[in-house]
Protein backbone atom coordinates (compact mmCIF):
# COMPACT_ATOMS: atom_id res chain seq x y z
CA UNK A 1 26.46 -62.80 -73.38
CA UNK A 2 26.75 -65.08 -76.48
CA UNK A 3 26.67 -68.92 -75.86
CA UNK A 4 29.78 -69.28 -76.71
CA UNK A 5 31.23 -66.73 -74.09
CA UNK A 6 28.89 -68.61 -71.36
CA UNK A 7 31.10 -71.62 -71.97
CA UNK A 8 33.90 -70.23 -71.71
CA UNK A 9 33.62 -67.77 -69.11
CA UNK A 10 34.93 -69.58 -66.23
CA UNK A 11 32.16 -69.42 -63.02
CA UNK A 12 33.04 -67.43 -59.87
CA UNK A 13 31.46 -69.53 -56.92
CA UNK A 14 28.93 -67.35 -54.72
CA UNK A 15 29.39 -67.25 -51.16
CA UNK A 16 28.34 -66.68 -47.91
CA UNK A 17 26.46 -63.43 -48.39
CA UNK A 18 27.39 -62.47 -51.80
CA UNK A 19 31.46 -63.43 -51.62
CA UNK A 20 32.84 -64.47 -54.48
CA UNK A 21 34.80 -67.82 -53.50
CA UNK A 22 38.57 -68.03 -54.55
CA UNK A 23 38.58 -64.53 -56.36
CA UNK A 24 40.98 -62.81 -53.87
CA UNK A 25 41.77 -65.39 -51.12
CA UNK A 26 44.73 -62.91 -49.19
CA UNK A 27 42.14 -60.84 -48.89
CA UNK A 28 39.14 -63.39 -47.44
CA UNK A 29 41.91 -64.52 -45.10
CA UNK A 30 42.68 -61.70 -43.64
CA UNK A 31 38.68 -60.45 -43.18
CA UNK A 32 38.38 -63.73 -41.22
CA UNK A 33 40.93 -63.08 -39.46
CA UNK A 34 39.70 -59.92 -38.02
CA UNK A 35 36.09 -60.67 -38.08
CA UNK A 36 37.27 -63.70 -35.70
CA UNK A 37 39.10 -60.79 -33.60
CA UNK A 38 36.34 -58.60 -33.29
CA UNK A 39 34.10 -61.68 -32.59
CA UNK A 40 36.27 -63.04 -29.46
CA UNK A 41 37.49 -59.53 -28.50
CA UNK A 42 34.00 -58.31 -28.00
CA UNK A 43 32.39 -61.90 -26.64
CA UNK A 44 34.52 -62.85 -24.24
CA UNK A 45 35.49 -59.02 -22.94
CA UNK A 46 31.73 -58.44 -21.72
CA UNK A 47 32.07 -62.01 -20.19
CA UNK A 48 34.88 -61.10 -18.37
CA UNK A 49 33.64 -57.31 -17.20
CA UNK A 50 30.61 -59.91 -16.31
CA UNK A 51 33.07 -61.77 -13.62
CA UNK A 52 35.19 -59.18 -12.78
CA UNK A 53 31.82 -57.20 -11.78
CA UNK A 54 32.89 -54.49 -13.52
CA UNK A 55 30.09 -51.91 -14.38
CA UNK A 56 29.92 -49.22 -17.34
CA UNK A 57 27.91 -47.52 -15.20
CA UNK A 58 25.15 -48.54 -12.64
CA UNK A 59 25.02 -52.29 -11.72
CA UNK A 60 27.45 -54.60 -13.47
CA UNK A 61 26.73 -56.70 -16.14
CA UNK A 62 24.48 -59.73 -15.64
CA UNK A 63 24.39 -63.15 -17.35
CA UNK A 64 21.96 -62.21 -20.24
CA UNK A 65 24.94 -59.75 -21.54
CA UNK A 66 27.39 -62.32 -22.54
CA UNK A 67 24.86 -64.53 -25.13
CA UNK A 68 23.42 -61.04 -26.39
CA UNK A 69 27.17 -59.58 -26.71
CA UNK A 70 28.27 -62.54 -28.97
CA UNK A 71 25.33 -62.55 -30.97
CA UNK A 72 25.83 -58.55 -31.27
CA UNK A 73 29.41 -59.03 -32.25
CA UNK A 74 28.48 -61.65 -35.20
CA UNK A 75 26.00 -59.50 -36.41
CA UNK A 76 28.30 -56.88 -37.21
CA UNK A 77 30.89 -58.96 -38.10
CA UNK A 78 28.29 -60.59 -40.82
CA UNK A 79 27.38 -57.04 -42.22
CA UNK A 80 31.09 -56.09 -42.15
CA UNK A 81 33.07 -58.64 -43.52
CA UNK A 82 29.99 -61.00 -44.83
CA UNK A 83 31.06 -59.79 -48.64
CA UNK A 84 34.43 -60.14 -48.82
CA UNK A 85 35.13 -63.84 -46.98
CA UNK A 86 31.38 -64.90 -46.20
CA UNK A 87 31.87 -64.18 -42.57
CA UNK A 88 32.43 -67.98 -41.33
CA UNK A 89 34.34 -66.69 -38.16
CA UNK A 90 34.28 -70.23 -37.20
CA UNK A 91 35.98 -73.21 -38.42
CA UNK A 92 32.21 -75.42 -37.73
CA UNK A 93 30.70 -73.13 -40.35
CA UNK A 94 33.57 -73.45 -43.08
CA UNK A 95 33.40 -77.03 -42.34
CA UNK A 96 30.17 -77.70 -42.45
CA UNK A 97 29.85 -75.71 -45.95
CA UNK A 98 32.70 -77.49 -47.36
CA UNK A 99 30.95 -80.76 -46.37
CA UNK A 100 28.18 -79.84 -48.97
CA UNK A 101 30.21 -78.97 -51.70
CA UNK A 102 29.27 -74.96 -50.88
CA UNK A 103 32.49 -74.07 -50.12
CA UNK A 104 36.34 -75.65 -51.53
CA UNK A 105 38.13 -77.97 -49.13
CA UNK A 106 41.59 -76.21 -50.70
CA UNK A 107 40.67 -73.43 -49.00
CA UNK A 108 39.75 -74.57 -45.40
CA UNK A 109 43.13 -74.84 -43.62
CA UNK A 110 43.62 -70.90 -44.40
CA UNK A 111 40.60 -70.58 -42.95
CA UNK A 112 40.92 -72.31 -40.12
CA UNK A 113 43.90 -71.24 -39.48
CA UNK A 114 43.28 -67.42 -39.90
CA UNK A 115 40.10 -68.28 -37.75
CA UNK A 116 42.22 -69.69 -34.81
CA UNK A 117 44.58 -66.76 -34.81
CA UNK A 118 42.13 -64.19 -35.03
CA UNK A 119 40.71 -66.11 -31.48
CA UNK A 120 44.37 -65.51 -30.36
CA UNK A 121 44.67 -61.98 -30.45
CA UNK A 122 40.93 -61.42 -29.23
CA UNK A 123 41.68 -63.14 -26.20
CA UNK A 124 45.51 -61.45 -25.82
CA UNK A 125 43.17 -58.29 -26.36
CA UNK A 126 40.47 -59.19 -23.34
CA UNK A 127 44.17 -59.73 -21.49
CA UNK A 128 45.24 -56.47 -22.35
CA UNK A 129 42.00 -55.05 -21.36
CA UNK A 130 41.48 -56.43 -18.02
CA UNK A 131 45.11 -57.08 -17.27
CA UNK A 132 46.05 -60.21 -14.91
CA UNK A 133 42.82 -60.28 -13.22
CA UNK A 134 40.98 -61.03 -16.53
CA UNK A 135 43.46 -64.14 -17.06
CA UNK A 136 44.15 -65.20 -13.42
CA UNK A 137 40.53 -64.75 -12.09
CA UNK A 138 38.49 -64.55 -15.53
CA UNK A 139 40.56 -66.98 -17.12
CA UNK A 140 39.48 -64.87 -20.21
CA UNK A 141 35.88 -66.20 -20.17
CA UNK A 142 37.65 -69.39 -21.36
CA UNK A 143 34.63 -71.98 -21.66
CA UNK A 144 34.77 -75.05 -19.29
CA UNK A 145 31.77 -77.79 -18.53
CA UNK A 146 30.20 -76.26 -15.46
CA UNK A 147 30.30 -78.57 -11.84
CA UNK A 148 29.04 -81.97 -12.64
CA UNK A 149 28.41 -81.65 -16.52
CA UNK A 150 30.96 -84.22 -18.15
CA UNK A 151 32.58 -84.39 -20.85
CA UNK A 152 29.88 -86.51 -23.15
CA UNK A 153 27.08 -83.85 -22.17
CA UNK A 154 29.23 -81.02 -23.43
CA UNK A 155 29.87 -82.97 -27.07
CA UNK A 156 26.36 -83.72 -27.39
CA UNK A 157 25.25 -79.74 -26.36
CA UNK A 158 27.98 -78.01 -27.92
CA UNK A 159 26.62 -80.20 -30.89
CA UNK A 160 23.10 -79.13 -30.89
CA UNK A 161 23.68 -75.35 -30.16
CA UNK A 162 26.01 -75.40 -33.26
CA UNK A 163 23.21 -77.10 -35.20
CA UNK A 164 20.87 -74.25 -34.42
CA UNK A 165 23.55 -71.64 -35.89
CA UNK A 166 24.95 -73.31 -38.93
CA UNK A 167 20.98 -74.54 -39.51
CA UNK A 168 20.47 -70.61 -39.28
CA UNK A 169 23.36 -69.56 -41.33
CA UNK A 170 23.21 -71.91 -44.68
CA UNK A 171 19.06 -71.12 -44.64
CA UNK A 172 19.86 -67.42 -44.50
CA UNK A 173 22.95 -67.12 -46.16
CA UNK A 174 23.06 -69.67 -49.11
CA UNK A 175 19.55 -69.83 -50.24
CA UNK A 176 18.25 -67.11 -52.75
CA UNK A 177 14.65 -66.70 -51.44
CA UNK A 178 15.89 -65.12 -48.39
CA UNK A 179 16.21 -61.04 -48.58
CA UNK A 180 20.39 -60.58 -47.70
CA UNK A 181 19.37 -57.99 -45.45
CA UNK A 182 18.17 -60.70 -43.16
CA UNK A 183 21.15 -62.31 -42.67
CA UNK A 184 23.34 -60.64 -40.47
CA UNK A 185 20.18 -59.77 -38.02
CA UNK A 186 18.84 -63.66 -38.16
CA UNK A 187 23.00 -65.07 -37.21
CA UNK A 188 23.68 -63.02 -34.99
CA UNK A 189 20.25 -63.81 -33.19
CA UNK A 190 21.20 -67.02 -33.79
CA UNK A 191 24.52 -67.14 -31.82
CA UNK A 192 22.79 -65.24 -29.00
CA UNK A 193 19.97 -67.88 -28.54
CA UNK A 194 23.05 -70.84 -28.77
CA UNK A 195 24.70 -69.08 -26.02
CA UNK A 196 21.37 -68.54 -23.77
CA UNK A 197 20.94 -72.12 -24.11
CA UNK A 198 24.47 -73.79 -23.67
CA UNK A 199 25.59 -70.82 -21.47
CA UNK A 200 24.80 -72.53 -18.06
CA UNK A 201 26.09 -75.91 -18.92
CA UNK A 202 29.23 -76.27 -21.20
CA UNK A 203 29.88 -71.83 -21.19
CA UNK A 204 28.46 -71.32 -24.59
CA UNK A 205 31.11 -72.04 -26.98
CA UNK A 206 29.57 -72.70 -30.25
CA UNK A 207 33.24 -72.30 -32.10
CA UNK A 208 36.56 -74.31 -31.61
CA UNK A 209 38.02 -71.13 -32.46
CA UNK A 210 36.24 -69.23 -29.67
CA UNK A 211 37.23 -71.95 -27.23
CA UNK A 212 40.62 -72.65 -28.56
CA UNK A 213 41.67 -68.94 -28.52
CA UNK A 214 41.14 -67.34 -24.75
CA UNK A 215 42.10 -71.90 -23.75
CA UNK A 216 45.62 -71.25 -24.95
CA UNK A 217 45.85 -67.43 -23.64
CA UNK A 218 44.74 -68.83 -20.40
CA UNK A 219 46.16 -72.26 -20.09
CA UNK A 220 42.46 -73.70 -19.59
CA UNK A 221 42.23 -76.64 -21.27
CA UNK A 222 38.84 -78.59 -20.01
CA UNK A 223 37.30 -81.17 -21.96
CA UNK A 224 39.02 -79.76 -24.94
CA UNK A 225 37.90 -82.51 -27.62
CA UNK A 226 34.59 -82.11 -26.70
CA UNK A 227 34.44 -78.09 -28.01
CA UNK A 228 36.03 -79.45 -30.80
CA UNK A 229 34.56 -82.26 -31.72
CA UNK A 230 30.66 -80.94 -30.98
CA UNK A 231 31.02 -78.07 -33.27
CA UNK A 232 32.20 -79.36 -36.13
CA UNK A 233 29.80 -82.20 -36.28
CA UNK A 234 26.80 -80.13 -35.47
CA UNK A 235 27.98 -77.91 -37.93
CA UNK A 236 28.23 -80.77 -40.72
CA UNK A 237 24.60 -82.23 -39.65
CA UNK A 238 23.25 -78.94 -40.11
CA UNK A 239 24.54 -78.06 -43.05
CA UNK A 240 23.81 -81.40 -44.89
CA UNK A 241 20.31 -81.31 -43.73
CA UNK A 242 19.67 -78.08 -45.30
CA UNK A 243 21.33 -78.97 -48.16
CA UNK A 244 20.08 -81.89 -48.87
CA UNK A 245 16.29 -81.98 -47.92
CA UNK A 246 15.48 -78.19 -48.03
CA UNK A 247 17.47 -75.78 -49.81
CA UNK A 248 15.83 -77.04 -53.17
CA UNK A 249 12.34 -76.75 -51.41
CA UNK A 250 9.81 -74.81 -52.97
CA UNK A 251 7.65 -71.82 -50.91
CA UNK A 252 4.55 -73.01 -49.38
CA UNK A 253 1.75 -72.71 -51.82
């Protein structure tokens, strides 16, 4: 390419994973959109076989299948959709990148927005699934602080645990010295270890979108602003750290 077509070639923006920002938005839309589905669909459905005590086959699920069933579900949401939208699946991660610069702010309502429906219909799915027991009984593993934990202890967790994923994501997704085969394996282990931790004490959220979608299936609202709020700040802190300090970094000598 001559110097004079590198001027006026007009950039495409690299994503998440290899997407090519702004280049066909209908499509990125809808990917996070059903990467969002699959995400809630397959979280909060083991969560509520989990409380249900509802077995495959053998003894029912325990507690350790919820954290590794989200972290299974981003994982192949990353190596499904990663290419076409960059696989944010949660409004803290498009956020947080948009924060940087990495990602446009034009473009973060459809995001959100295809994000929060996507939650929707995973948790009308789980519904579907379970029928009334899963919403009545389940609530469709809608999060909520657990006995005693307020609503300042689930900001501040929900803030850290989405620290540790968007920390995970930017380092594995944005920067160039990481192999991309990494990626999808090193999120979704991510999510899993964010949901071990946070599990017992605020449910695990990690995502407004994963909260908001099964909280206005199931009419649960508890200490909504704080799985909100936690997210997306964790999510900005993480992302501007990494930015900032080490994505320029050079490898240890």
């Amino acid at each position: 390419m001559t110097e004079t077509d590198t001027r006026t070639t007009p950039r495409v923006p690299s994503g998440l994973y290899g997407s090519r920002i702004g280049t066909n938005t209908a499509a990125a839309v809808v990917a996070e959109l059903i990467g969002t589905f699959v995400l809630i669909y397959g979280g909060t459905a083991v969560a509520v076989a989990a409380t249900l005590n509802r077995p495959v086959a053998g003894p029912v699920y325990n507690s350790l299948a919820i954290p590794l069933a989200f972290g299974l579900a981003l994982l192949v949401v990353v190596a499904s959709i990663g290419h076409v939208s960059g696989g944010h699946v949660n409004p803290a991660v498009t956020i947080g990148l948009a924060a940087t610069g990495a990602f446009p702010w034009r473009l973060v309502p459809a995001y959100v927005i295809a994000q929060l429906v996507g939650a929707i219909l995973g948790a009308l799915a789980t519904w579907l699934t379970f029928g009334n027991p899963g919403r009545n009984e389940a609530s469709l593993a809608a999060t909520a602080p657990a006995p005693g934990v307020g609503g300042g202890t689930t900001f501040v967790v929900e803030l850290l645990v989405t620290f540790l994923l968007v920390f995970v994501v930017v380092s594995v997704a944005t920067d160039d010295r990481v192999h991309p085969s990494l990626a999808p394996v090193a999120v979704g282990a991510a999510l899993a270890v964010a949901v071990f931790i946070a599990g017992p004490v605020t449910g695990g959220s990690v995502n407004p979108a994963r909260t908001l979608g099964p909280a206005i299936v199931a009419g649960e609202f508890s200490a909504l602003w704080a799985y909100l709020l936690g997210p997306i700040v964790g999510g900005a802190l993480a992302a501007l750290l990494y930015h900032r300090f080490l994505a320029k970094g050079d490898k240890p000598a």
